[in-house]
N, C-alpha and C. Protein backbone atom coordinates (compact mmCIF):
# COMPACT_ATOMS: atom_id res chain seq x y z
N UNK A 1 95.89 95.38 99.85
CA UNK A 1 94.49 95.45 100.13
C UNK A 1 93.75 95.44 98.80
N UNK A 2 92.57 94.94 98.96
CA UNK A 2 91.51 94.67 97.48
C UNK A 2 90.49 95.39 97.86
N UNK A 3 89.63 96.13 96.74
CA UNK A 3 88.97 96.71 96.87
C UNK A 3 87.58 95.79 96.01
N UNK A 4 87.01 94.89 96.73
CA UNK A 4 86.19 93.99 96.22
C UNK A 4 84.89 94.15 94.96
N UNK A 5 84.84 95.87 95.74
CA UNK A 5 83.26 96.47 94.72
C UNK A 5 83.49 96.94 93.55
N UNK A 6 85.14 97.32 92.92
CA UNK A 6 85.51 97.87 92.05
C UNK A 6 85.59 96.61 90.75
N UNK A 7 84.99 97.43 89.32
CA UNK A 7 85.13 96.17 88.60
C UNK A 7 85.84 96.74 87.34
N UNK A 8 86.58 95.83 86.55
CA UNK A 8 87.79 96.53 86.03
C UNK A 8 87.93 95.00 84.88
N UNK A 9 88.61 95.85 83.45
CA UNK A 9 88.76 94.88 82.40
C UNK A 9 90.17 94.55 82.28
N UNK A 10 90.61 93.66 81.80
CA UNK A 10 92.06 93.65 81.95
C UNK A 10 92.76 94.03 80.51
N UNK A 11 93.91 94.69 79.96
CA UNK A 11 94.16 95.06 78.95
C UNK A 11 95.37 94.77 78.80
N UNK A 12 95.81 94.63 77.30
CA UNK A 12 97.32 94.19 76.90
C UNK A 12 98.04 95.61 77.47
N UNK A 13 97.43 96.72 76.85
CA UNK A 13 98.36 98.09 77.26
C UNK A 13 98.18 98.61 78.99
N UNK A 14 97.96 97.89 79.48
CA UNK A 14 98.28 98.15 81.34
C UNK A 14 99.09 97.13 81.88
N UNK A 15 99.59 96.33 80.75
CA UNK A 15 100.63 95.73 81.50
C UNK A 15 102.24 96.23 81.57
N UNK A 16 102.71 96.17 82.63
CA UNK A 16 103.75 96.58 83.03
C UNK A 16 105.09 95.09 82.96
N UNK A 17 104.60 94.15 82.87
CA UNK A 17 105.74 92.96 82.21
C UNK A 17 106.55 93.55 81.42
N UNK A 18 107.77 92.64 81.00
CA UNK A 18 108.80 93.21 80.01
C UNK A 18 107.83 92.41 78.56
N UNK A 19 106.71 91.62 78.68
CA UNK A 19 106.54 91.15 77.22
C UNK A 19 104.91 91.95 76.80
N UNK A 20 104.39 92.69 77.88
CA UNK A 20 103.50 94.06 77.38
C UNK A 20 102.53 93.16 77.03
N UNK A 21 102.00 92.05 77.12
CA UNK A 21 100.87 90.89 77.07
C UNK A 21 100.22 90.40 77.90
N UNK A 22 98.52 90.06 78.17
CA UNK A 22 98.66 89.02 79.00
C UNK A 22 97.47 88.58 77.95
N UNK A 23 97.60 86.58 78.26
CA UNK A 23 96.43 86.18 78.18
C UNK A 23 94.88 86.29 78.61
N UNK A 24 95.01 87.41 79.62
CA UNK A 24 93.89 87.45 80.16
C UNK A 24 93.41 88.86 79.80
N UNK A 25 93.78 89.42 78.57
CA UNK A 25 93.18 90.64 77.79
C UNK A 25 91.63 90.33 77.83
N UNK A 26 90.88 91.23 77.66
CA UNK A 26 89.58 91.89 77.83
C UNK A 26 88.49 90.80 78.88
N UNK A 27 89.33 90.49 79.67
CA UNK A 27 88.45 89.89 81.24
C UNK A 27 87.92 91.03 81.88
N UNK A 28 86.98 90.64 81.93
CA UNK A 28 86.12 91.35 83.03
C UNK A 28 85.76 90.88 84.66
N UNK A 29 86.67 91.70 85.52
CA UNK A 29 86.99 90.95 86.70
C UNK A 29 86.28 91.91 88.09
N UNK A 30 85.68 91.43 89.13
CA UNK A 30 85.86 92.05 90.55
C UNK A 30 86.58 91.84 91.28
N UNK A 31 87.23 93.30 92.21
CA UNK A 31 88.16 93.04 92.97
C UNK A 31 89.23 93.77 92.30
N UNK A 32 90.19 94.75 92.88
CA UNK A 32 90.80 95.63 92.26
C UNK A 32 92.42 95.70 93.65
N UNK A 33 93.66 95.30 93.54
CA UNK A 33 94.08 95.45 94.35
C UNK A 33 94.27 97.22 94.17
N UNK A 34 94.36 97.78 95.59
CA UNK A 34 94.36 99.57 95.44
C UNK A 34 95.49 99.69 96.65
N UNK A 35 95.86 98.76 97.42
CA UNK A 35 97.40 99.12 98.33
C UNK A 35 98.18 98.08 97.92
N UNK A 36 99.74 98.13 98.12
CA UNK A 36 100.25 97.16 98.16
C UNK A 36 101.56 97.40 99.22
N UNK A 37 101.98 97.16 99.98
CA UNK A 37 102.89 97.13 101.39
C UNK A 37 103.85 96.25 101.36
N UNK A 38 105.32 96.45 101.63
CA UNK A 38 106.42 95.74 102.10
C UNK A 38 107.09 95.95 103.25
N UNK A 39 107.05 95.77 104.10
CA UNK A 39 107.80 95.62 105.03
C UNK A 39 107.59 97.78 105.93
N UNK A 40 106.25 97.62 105.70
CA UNK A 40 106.14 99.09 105.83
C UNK A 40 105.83 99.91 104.73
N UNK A 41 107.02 99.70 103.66
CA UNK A 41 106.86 100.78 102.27
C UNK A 41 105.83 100.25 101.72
N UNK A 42 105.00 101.84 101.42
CA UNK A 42 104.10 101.75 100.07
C UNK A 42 104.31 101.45 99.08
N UNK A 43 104.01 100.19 98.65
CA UNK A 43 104.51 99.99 97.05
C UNK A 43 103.83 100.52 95.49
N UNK A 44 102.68 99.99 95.71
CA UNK A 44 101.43 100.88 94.98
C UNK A 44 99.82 101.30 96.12
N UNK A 45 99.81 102.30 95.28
CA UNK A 45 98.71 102.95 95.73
C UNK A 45 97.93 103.35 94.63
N UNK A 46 96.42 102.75 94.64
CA UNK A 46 95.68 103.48 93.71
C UNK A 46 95.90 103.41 92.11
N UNK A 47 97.22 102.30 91.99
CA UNK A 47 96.96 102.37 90.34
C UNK A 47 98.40 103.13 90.42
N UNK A 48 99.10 103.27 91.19
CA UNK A 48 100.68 104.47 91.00
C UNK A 48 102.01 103.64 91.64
N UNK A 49 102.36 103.21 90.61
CA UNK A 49 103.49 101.90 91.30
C UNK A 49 104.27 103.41 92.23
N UNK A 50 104.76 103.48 93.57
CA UNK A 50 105.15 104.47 94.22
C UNK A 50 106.65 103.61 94.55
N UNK A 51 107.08 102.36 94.24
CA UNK A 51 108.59 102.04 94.61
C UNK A 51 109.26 102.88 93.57
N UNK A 52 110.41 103.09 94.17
CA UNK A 52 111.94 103.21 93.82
C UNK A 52 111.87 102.32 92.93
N UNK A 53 112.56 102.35 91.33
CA UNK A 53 113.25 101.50 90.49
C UNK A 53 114.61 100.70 91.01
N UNK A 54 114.22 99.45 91.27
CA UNK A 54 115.67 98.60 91.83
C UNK A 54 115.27 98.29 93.49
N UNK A 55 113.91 98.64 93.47
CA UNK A 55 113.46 98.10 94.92
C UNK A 55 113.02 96.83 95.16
N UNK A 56 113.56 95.71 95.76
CA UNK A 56 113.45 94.38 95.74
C UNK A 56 114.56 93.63 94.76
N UNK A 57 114.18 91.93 94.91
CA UNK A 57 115.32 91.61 94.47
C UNK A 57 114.64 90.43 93.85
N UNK A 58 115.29 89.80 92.35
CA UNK A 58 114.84 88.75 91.55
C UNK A 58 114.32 87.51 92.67
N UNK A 59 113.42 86.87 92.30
CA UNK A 59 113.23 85.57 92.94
C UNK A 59 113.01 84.83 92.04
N UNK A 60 114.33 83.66 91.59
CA UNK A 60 114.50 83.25 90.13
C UNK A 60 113.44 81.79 90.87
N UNK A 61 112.63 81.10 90.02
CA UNK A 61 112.06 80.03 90.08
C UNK A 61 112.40 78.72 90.50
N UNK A 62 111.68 78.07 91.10
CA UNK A 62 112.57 76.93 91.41
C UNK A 62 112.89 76.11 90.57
N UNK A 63 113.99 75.04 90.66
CA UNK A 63 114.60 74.12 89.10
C UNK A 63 113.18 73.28 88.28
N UNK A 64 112.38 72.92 89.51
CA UNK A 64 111.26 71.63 88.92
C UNK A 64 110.50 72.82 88.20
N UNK A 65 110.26 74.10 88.07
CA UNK A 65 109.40 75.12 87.34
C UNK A 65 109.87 75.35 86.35
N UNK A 66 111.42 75.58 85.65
CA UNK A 66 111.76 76.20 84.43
C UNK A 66 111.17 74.68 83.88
């Protein structure tokens, strides 16, 4: 779920990637996702990743993408 009215900057240090970057550092964006749901489980809430470490499984890219 998105929380449309919320407005929020984007930062190198809130990323959670293994390379701790994004190109899209100091955007200023609306729209904030605040749930995220799988199959029932809460995944994040509010900004609090709430999965288990090792919950889900790689989905390696397709060949025409690498």
């Amino acid at each position: 779920m998105v929380d449309m009215h919320i407005e929020h900057e984007i930062t190198d240090e809130e990323q959670l990637s293994g390379c701790g970057w994004t190109p899209f550092d100091g955007w200023k964006i609306h729209g904030m996702p605040v749930l995220v749901m799988s199959r029932g489980e809460i995944i994040m809430e509010n900004g609090q990743v709430l999965a288990k470490p090792g919950r889900g499984k790689f989905a390696a890219p397709l060949a025409r993408f690498r």
